[in-house]
C-alpha atoms as a PDB file:
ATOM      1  CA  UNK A   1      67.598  71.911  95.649  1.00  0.00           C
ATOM      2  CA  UNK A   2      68.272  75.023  93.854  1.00  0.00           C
ATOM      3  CA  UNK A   3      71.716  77.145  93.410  1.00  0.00           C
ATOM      4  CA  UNK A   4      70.139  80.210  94.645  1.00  0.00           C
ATOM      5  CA  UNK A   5      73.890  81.673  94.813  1.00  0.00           C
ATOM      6  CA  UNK A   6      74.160  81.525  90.999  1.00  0.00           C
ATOM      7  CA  UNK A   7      70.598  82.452  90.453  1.00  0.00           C
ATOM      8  CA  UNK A   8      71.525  85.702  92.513  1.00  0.00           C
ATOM      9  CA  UNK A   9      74.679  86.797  90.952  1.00  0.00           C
ATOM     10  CA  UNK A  10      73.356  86.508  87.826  1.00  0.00           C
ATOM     11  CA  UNK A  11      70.620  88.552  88.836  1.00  0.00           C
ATOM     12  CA  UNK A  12      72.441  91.620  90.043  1.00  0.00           C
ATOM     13  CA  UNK A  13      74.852  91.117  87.228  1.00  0.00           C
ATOM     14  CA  UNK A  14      72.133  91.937  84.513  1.00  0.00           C
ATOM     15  CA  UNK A  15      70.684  94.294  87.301  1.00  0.00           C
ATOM     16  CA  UNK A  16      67.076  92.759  88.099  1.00  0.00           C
ATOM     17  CA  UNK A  17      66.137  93.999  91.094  1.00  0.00           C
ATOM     18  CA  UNK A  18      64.400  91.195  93.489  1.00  0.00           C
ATOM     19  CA  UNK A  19      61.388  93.509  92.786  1.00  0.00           C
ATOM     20  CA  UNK A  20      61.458  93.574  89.183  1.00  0.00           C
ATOM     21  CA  UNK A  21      62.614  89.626  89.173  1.00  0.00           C
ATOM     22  CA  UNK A  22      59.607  88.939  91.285  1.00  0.00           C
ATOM     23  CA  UNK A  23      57.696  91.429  88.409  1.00  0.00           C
ATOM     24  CA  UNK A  24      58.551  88.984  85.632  1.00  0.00           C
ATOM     25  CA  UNK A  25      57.968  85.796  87.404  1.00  0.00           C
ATOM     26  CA  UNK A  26      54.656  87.417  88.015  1.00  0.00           C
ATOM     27  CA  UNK A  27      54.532  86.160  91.523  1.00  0.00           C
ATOM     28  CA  UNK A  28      55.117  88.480  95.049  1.00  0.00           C
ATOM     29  CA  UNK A  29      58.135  89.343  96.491  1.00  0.00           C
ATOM     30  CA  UNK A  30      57.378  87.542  99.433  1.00  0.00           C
ATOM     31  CA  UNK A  31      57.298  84.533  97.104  1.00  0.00           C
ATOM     32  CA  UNK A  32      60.211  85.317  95.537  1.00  0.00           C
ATOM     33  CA  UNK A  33      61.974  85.428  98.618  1.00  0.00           C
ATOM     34  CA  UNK A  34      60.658  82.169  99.911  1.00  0.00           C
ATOM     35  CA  UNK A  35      62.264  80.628  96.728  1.00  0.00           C
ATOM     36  CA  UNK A  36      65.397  81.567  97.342  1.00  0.00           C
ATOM     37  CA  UNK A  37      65.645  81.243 101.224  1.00  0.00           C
ATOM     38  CA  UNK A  38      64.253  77.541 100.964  1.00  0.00           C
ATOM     39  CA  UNK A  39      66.134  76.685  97.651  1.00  0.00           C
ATOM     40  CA  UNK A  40      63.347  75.259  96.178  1.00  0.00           C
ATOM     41  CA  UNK A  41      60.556  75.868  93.332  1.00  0.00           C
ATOM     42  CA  UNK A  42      58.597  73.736  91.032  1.00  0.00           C
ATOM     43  CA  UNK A  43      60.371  72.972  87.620  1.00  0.00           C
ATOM     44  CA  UNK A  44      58.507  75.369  85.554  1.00  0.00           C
ATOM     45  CA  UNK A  45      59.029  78.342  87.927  1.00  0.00           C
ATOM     46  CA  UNK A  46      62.458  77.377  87.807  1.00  0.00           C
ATOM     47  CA  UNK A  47      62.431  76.903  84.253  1.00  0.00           C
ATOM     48  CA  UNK A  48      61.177  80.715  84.047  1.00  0.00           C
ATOM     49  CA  UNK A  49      63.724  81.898  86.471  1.00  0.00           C
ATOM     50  CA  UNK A  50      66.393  80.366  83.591  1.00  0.00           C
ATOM     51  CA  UNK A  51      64.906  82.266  81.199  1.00  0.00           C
ATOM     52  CA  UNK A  52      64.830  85.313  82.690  1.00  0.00           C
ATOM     53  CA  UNK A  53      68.693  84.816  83.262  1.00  0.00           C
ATOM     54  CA  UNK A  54      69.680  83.841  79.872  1.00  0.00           C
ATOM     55  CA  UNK A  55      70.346  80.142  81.371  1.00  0.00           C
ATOM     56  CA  UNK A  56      69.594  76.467  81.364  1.00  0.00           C
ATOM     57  CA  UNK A  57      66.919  75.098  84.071  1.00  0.00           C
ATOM     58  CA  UNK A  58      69.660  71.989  84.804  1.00  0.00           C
ATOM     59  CA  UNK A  59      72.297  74.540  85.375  1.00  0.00           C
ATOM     60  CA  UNK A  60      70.174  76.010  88.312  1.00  0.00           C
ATOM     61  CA  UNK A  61      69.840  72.578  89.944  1.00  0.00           C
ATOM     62  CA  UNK A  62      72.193  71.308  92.782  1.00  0.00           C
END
């Protein structure tokens, strides 16, 4: 499972819209959202999700 709570608040804190987040992930919304109401991705999305944030992949797992 993921910490979507962190992943979030770090999101609007460097103000990435769930539109642009979904931009750079290069995936839909709709996908996007799925993500983050099911708390759960593959590694390497999650891994790009991290990177995005300016954090670690393990920091993002519950």
């Amino acid at each position: 499972m993921i910490n979507t709570d962190l992943i979030e608040k770090r999101r609007e804190k460097l103000h990435i819209t769930k539109y642009k987040m979904a931009d750079k992930l290069k995936m839909s919304r709709q996908t996007y959202y799925t993500i983050i109401n099911n708390k759960s991705t593959t590694l390497s999305t999650l891994g790009k999700i991290a990177d995005i944030l300016g954090l670690k992949a393990k920091d993002l797992i519950i």
